[in-house]
PDB file of N, CA and C in Angstrom:
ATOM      1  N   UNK A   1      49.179  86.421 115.770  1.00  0.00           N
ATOM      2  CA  UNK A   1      48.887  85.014 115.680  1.00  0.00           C
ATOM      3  C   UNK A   1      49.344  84.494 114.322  1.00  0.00           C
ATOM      4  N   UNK A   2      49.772  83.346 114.599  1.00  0.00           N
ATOM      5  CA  UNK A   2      50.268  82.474 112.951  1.00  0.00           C
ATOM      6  C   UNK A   2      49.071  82.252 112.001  1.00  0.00           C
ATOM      7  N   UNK A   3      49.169  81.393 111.251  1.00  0.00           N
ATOM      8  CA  UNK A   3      48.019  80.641 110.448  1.00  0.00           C
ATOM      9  C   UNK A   3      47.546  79.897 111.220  1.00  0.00           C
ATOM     10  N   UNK A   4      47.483  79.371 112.085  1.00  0.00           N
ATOM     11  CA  UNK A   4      47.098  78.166 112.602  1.00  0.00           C
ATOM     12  C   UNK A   4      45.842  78.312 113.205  1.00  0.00           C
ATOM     13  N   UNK A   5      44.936  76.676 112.211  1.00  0.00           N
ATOM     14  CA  UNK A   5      43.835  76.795 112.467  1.00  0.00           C
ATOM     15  C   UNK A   5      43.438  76.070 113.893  1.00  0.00           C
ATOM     16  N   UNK A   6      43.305  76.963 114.880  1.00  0.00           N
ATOM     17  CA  UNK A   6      43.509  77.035 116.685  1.00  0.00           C
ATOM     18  C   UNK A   6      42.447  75.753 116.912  1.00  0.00           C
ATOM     19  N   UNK A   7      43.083  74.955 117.418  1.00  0.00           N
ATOM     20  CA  UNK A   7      41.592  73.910 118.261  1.00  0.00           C
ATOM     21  C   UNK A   7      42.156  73.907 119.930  1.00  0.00           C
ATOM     22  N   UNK A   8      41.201  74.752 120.235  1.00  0.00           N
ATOM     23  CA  UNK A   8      41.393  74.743 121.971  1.00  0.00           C
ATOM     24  C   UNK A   8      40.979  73.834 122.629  1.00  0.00           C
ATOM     25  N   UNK A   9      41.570  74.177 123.818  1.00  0.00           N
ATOM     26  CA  UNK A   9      41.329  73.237 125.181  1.00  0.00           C
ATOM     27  C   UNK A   9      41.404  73.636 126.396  1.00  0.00           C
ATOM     28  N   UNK A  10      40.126  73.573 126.668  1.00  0.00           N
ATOM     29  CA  UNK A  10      40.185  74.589 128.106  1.00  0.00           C
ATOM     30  C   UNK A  10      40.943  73.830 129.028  1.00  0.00           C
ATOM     31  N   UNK A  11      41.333  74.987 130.035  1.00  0.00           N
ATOM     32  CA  UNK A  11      41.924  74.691 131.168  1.00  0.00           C
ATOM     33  C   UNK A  11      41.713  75.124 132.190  1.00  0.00           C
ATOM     34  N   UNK A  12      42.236  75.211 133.862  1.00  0.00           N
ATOM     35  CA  UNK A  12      41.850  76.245 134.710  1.00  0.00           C
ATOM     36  C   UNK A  12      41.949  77.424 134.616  1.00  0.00           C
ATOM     37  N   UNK A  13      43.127  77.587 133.915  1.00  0.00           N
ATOM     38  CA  UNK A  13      43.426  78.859 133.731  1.00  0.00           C
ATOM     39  C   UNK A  13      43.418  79.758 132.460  1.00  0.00           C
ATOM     40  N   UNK A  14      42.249  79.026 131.683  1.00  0.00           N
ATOM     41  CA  UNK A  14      42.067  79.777 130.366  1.00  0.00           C
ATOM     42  C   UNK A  14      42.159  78.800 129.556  1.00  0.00           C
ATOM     43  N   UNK A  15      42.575  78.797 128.148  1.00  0.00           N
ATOM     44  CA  UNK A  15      42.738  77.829 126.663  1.00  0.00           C
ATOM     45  C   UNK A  15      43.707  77.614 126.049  1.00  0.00           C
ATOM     46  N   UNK A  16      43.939  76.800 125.650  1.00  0.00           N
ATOM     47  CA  UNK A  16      45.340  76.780 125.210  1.00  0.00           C
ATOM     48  C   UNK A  16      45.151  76.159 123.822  1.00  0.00           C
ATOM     49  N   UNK A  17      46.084  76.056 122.404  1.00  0.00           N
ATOM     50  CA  UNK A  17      45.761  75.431 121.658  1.00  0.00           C
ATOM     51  C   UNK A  17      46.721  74.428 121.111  1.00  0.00           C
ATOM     52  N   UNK A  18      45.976  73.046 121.242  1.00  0.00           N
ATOM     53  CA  UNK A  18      46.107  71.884 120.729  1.00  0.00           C
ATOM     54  C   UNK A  18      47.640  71.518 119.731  1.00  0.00           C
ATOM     55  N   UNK A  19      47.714  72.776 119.100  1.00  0.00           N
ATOM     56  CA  UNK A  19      48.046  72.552 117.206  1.00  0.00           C
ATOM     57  C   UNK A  19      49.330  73.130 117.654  1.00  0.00           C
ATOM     58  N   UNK A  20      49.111  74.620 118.046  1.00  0.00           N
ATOM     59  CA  UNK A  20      50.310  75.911 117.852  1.00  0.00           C
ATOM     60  C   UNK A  20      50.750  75.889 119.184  1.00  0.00           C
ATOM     61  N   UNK A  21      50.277  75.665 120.356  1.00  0.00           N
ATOM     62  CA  UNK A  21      50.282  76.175 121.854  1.00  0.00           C
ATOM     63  C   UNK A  21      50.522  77.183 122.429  1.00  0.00           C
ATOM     64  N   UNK A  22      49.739  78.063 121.670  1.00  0.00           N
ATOM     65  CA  UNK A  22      48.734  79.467 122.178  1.00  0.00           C
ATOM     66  C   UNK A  22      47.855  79.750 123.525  1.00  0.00           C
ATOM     67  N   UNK A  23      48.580  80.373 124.182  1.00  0.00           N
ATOM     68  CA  UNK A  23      47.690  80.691 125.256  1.00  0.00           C
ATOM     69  C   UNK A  23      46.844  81.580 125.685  1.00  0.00           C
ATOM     70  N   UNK A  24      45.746  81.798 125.993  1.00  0.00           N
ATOM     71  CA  UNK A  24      44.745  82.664 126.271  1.00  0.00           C
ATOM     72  C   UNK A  24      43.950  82.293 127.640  1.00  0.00           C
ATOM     73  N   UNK A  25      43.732  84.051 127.931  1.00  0.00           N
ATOM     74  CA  UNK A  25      42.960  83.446 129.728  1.00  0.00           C
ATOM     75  C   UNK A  25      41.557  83.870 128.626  1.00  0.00           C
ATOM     76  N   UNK A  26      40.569  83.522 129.998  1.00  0.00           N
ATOM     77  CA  UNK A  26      39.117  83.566 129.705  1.00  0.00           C
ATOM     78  C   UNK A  26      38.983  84.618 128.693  1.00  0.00           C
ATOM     79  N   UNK A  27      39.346  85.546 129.209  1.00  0.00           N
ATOM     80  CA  UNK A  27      38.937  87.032 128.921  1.00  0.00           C
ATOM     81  C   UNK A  27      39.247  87.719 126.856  1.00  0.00           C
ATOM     82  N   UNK A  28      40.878  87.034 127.347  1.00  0.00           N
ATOM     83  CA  UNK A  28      41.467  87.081 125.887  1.00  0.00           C
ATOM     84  C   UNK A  28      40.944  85.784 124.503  1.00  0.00           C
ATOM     85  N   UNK A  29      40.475  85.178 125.229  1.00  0.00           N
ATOM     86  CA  UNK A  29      39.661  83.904 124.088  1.00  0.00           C
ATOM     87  C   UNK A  29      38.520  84.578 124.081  1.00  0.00           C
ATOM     88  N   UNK A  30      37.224  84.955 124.731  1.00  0.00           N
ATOM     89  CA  UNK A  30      35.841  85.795 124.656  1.00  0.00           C
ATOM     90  C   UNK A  30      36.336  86.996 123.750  1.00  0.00           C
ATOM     91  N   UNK A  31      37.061  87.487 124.087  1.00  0.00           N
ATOM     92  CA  UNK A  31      37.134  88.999 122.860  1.00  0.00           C
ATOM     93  C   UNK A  31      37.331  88.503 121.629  1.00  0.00           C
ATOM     94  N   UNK A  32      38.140  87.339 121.301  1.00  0.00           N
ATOM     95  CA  UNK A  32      38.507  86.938 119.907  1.00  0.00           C
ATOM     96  C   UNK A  32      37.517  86.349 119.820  1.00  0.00           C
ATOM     97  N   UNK A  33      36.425  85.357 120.148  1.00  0.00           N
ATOM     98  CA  UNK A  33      35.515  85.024 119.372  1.00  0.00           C
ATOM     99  C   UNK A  33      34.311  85.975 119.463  1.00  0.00           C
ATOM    100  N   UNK A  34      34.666  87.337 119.741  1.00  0.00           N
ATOM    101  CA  UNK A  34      33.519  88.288 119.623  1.00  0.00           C
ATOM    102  C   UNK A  34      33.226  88.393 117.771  1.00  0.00           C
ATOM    103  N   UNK A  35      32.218  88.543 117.600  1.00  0.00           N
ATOM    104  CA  UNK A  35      32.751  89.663 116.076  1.00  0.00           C
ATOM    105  C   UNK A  35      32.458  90.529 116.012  1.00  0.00           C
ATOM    106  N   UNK A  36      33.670  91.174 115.335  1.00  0.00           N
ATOM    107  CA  UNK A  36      34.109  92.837 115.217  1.00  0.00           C
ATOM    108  C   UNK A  36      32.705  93.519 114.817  1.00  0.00           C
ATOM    109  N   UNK A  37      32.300  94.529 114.644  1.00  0.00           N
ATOM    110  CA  UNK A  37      31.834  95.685 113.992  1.00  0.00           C
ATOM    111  C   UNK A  37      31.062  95.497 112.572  1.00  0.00           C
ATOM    112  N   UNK A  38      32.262  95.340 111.760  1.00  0.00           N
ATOM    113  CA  UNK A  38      32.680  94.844 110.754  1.00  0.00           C
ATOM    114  C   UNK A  38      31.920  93.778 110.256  1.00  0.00           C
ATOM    115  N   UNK A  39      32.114  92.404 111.066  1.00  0.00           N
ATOM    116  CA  UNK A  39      31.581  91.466 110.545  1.00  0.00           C
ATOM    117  C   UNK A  39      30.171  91.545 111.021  1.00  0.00           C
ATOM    118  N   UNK A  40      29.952  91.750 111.882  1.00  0.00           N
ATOM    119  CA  UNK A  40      28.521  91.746 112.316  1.00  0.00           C
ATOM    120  C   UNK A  40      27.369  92.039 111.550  1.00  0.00           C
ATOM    121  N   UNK A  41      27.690  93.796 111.085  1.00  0.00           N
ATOM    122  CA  UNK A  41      26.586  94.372 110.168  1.00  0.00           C
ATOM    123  C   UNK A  41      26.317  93.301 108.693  1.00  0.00           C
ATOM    124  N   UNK A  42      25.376  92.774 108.438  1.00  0.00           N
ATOM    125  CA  UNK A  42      25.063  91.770 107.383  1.00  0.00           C
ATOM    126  C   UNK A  42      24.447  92.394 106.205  1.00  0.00           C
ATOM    127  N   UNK A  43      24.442  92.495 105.044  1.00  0.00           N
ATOM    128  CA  UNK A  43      23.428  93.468 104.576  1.00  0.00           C
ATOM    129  C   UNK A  43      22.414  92.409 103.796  1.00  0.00           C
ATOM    130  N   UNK A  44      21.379  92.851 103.596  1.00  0.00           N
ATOM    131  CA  UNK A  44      20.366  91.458 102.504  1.00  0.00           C
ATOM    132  C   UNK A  44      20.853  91.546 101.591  1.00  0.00           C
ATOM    133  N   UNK A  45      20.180  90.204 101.475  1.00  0.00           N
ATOM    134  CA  UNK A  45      20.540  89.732 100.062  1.00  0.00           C
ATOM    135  C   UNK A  45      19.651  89.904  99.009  1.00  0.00           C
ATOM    136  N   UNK A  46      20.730  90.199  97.868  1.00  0.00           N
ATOM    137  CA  UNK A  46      19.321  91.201  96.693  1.00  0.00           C
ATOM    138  C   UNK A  46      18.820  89.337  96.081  1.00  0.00           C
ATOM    139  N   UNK A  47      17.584  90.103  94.856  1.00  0.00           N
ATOM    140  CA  UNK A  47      16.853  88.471  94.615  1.00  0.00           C
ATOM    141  C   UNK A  47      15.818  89.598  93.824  1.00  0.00           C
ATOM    142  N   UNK A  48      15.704  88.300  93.070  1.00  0.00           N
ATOM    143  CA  UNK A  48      13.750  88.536  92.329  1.00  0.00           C
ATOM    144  C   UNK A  48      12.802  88.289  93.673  1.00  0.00           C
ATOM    145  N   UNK A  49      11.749  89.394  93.749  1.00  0.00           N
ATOM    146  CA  UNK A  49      10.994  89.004  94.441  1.00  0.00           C
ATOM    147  C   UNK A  49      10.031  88.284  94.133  1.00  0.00           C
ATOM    148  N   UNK A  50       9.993  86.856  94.545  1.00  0.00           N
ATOM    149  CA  UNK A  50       8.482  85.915  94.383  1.00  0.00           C
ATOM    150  C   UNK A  50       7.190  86.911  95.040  1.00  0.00           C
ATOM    151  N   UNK A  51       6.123  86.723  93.370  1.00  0.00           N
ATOM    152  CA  UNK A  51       4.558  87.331  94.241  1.00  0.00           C
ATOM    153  C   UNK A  51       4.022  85.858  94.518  1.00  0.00           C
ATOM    154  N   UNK A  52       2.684  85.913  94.804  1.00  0.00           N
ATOM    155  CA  UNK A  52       1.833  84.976  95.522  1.00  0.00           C
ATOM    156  C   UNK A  52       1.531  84.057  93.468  1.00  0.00           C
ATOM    157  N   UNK A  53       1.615  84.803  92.758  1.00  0.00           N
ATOM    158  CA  UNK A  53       1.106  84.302  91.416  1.00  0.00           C
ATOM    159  C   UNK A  53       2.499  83.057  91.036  1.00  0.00           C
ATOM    160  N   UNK A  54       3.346  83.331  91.500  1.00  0.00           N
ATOM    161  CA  UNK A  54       4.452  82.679  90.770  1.00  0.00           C
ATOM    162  C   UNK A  54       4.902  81.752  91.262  1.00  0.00           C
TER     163      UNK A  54
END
């Protein structure tokens, strides 16, 4: 895929985009807006912990 920031448009037969005219069926647009592995796992965020005094 290029740079292009994709604005779709569904169709019968899947999405297409607006900008670049990229095509994707159902199946291939749902996997790309899955997130990976990767992005998913989040880790906390470090911080001072506030007590009840402060």
């Amino acid at each position: 895929m290029t740079s292009c920031k994709h604005s779709f448009i569904g169709k019968a037969d899947g999405v297409h985009c607006a900008k670049c005219g990229l095509k994707l069926t159902a199946q291939e647009y749902a996997a790309m807006m899955q997130p990976s592995a990767a992005e998913a796992k989040k880790t906390a965020r470090g911080g001072k912990k506030v007590t009840k005094d402060e």
